[in-house]
Protein backbone atom coordinates (compact mmCIF):
# COMPACT_ATOMS: atom_id res chain seq x y z
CA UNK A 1 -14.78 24.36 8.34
CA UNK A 2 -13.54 25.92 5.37
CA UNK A 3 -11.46 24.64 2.93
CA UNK A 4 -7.79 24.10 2.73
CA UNK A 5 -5.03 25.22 -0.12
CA UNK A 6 -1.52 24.33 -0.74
CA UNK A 7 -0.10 27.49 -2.00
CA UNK A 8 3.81 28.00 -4.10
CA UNK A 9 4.18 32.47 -3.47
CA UNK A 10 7.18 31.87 -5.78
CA UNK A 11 4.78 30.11 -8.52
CA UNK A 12 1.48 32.15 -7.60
CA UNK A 13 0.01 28.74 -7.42
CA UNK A 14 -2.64 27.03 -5.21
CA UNK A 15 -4.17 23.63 -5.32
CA UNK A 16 -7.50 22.51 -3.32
CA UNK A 17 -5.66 19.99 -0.22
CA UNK A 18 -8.87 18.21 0.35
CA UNK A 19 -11.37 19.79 2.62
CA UNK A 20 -11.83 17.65 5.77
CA UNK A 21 -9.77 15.26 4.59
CA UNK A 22 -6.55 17.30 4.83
CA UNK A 23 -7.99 18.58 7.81
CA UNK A 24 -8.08 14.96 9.71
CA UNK A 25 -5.31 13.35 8.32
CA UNK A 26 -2.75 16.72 8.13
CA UNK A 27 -3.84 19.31 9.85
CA UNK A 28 -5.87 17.71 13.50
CA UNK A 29 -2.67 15.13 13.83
CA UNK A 30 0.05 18.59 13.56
CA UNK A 31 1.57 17.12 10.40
CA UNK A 32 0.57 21.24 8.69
CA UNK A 33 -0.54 24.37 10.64
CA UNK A 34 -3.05 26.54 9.23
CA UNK A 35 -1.45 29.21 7.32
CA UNK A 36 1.93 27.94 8.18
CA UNK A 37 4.98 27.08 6.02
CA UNK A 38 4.40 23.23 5.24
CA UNK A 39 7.32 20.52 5.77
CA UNK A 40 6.31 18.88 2.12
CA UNK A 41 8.75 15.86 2.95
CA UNK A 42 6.17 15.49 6.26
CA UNK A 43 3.08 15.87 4.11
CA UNK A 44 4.37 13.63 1.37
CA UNK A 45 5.82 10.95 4.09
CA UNK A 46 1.86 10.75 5.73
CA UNK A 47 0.43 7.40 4.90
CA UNK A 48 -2.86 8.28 6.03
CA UNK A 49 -3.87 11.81 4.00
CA UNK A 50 -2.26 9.69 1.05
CA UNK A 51 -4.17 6.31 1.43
CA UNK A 52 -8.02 6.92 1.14
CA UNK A 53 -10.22 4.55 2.41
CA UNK A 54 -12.34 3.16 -0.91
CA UNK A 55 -16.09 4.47 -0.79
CA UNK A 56 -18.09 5.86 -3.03
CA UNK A 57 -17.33 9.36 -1.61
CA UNK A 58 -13.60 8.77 -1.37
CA UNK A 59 -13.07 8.30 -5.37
CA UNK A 60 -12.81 12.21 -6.51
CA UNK A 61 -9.99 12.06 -3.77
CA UNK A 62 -8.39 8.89 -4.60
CA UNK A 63 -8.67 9.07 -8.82
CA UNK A 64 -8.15 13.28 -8.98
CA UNK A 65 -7.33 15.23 -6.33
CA UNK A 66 -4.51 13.85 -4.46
CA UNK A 67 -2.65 12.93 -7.11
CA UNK A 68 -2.76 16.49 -8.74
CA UNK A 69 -1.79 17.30 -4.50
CA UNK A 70 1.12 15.08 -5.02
CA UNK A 71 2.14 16.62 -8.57
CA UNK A 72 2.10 20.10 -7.10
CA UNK A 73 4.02 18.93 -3.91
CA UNK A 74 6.94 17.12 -5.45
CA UNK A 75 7.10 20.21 -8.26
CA UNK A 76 7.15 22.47 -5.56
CA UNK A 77 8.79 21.12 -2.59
CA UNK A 78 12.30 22.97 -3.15
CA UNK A 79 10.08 26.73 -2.85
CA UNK A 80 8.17 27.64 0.28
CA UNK A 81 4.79 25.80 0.28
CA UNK A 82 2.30 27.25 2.75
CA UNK A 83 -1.17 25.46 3.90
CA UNK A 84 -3.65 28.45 3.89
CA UNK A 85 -7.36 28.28 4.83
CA UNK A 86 -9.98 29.51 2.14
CA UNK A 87 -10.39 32.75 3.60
CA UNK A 88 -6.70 33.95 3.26
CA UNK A 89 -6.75 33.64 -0.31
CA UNK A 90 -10.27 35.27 -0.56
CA UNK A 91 -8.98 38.18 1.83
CA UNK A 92 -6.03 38.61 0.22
CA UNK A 93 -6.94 40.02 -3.60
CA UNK A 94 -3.70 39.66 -5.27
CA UNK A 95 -4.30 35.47 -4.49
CA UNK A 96 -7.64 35.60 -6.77
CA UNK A 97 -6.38 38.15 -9.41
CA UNK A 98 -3.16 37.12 -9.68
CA UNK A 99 -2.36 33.93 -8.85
CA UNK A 100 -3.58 30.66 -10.43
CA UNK A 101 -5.70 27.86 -8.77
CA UNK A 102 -4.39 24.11 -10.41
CA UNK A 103 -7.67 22.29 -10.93
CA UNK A 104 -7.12 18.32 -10.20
């Protein structure tokens, strides 16, 4: 399992989805493909990647991460978001070098 991105081409921007969070509640259930174009409407519509369970592991998720997710969604939902798996970006050079990651 490797981890997942949200990635804007037009912005050369990428934000961390979750890890095997986005990967049960988006990407098992078909609401994103892997290294598809994403539906952001769908993604931002899913109830259950969006509403975290309350644990101890659950709070980088619940208190950082998705809502940075959600920032970089609803800023980029009118450009071409794709859902790409950690080894696209580190395959593809130009996504290290010249693109920049948005830290939660």
């Amino acid at each position: 399992m490797n981890n997942r991105y949200f990635a804007c081409p037009a912005c050369r921007e990428y934000i961390d989805a979750g890890y095997r969070w986005a990967y049960c509640q988006l990407e098992r259930p078909g609401v994103v493909t892997e290294n598809e174009l994403v539906d952001v409407a769908k993604v931002l519509a899913c109830e259950e990647y969006w509403n975290v369970p309350a644990d101890e592991w659950a709070e980088a998720l619940i208190d950082r991460l998705l809502p940075a997710v959600r920032r970089f969604l609803e800023k980029h939902r009118d450009h071409w978001v794709f859902y790409l798996n950690e080894d696209v970006i580190w395959e593809e050079a130009s996504l290290i070098y010249n693109w920049t990651e948005i830290e939660p």
